[in-house]
C-alpha atoms as a PDB file:
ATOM      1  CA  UNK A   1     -21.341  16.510 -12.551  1.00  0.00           C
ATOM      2  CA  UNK A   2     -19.962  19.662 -10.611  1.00  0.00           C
ATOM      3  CA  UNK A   3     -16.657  20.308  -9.546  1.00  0.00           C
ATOM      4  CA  UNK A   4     -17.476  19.279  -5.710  1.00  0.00           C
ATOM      5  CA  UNK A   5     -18.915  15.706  -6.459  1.00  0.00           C
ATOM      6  CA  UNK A   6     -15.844  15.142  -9.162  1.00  0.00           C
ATOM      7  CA  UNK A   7     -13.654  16.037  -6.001  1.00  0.00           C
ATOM      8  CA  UNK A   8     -15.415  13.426  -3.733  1.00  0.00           C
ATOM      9  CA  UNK A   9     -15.475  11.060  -6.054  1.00  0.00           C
ATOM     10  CA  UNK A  10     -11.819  11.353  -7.484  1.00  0.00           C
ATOM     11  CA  UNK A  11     -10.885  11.268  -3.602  1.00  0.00           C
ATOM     12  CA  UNK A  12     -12.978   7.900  -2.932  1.00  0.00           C
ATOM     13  CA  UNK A  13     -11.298   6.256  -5.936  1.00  0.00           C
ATOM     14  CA  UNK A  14      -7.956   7.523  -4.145  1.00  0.00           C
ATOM     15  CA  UNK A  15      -8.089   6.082  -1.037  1.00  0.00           C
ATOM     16  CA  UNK A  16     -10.334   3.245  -1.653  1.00  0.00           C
ATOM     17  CA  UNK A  17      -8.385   2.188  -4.912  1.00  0.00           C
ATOM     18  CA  UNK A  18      -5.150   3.282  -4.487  1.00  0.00           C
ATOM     19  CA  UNK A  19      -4.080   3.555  -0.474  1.00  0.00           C
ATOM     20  CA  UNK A  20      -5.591   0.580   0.876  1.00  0.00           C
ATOM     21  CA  UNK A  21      -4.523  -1.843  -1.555  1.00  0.00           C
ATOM     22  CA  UNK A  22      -0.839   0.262  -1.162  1.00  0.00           C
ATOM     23  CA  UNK A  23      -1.048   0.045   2.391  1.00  0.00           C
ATOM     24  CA  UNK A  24      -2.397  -3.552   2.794  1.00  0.00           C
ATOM     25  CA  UNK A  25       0.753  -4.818   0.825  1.00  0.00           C
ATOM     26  CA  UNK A  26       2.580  -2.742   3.187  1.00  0.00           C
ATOM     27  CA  UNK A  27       1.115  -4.784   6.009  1.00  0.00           C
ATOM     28  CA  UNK A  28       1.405  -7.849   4.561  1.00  0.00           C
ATOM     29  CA  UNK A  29       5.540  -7.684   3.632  1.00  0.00           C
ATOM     30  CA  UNK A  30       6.465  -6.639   6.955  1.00  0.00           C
ATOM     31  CA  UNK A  31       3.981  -9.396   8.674  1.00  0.00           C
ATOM     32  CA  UNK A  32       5.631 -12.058   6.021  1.00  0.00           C
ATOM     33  CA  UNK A  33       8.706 -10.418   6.774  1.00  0.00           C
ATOM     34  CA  UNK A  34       8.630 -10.323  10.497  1.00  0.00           C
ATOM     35  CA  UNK A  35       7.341 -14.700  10.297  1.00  0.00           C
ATOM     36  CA  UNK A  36      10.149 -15.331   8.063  1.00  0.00           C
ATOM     37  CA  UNK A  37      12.910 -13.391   9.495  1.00  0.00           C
ATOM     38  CA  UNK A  38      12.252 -11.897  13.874  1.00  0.00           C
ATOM     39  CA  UNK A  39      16.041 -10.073  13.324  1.00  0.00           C
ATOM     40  CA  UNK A  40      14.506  -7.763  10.697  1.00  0.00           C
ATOM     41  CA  UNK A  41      11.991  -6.203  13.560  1.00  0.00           C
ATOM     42  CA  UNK A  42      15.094  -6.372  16.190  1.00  0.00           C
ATOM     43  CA  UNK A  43      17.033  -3.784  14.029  1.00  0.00           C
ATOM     44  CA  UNK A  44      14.024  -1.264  14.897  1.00  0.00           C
ATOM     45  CA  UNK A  45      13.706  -2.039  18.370  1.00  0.00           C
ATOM     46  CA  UNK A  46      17.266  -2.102  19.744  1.00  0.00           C
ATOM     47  CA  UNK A  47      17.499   0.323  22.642  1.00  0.00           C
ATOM     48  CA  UNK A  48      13.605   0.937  22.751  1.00  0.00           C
ATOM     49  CA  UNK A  49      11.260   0.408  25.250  1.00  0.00           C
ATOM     50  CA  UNK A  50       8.486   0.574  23.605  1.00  0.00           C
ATOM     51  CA  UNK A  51       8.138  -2.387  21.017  1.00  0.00           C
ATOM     52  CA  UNK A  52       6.716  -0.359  17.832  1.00  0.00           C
ATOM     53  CA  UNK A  53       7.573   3.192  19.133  1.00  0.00           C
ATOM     54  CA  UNK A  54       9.441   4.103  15.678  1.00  0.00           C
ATOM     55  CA  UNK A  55       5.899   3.631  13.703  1.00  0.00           C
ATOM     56  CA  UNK A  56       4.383   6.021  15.903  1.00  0.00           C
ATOM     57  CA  UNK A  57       6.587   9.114  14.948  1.00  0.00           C
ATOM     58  CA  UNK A  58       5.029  11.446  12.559  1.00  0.00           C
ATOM     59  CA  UNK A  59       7.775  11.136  10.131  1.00  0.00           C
ATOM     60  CA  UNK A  60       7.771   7.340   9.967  1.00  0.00           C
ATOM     61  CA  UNK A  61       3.314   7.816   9.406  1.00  0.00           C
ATOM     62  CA  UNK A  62       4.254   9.824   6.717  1.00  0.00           C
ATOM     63  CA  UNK A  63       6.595   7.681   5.121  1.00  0.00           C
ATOM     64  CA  UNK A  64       4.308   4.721   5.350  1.00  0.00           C
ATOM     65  CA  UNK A  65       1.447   6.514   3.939  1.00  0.00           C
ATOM     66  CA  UNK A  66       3.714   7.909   0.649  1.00  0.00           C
ATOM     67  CA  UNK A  67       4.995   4.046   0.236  1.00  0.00           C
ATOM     68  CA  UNK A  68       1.373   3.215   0.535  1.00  0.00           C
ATOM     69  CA  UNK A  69       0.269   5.222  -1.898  1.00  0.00           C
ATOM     70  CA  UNK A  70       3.084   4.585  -4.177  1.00  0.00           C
ATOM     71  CA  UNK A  71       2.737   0.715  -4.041  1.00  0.00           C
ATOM     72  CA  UNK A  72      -1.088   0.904  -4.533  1.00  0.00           C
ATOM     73  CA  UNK A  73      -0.511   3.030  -7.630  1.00  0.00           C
ATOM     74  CA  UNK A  74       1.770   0.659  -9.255  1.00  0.00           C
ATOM     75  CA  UNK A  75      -0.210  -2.636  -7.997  1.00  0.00           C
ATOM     76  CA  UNK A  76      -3.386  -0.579  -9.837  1.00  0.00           C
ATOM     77  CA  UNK A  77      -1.139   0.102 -13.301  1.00  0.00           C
ATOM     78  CA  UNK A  78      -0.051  -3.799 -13.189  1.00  0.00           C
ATOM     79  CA  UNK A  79      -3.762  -4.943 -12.352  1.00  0.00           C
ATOM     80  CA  UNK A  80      -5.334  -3.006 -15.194  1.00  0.00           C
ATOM     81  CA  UNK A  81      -2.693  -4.326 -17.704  1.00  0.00           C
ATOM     82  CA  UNK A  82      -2.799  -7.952 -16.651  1.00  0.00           C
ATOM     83  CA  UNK A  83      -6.550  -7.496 -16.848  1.00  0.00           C
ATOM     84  CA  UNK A  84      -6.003  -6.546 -20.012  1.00  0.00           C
ATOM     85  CA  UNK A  85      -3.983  -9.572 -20.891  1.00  0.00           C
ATOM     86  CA  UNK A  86      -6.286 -12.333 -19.474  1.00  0.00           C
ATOM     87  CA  UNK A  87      -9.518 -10.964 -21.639  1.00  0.00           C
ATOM     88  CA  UNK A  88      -7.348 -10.833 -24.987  1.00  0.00           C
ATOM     89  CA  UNK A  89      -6.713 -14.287 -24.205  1.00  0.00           C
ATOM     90  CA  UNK A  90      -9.841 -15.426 -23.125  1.00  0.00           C
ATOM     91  CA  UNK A  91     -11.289 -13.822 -26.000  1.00  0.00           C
ATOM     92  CA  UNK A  92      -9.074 -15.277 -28.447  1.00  0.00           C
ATOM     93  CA  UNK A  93      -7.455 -12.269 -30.211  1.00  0.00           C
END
């Protein structure tokens, strides 16, 4: 395999199984978070006209995407031990 493809391929495994799993969690915290508790989303949008304006700044993108990332990582290090843990149970060992 040459260094191009390795690139692609290493990049593919990033995004598909790292970021989207990251940033899906991401999603899903502030959606459970927003059902459970409607003050949490008022402390962002006091004094804004625009409902979600703070999410659209570039710095606030690039903090989601690094907590994205970052969460994805660690859901993928957790995953692949508690994979681990189910077969050496189901195999008996």
């Amino acid at each position: 395999m040459n260094d191009a493809v390795k690139g692609i391929y290493i990049s593919i495994v990033d995004i598909i199984g790292i970021f989207i799993p990251g940033f899906v969690f991401i999603v899903g915290l502030f959606s459970l978070t927003h059902q459970c508790s409607p003050e949490f989303f008022n402390y962002f949008n006091e004094g804004s006209s625009n409902k979600y304006e703070w999410i659209s700044e570039p710095l606030s993108l690039g903090i989601v995407f690094i907590f994205s990332y970052v969460l994805g990582f660690l859901l993928r290090l957790g995953s692949i031990r508690l994979l681990q843990n189910i077969l050496h149970y189901q195999n008996g060992i």
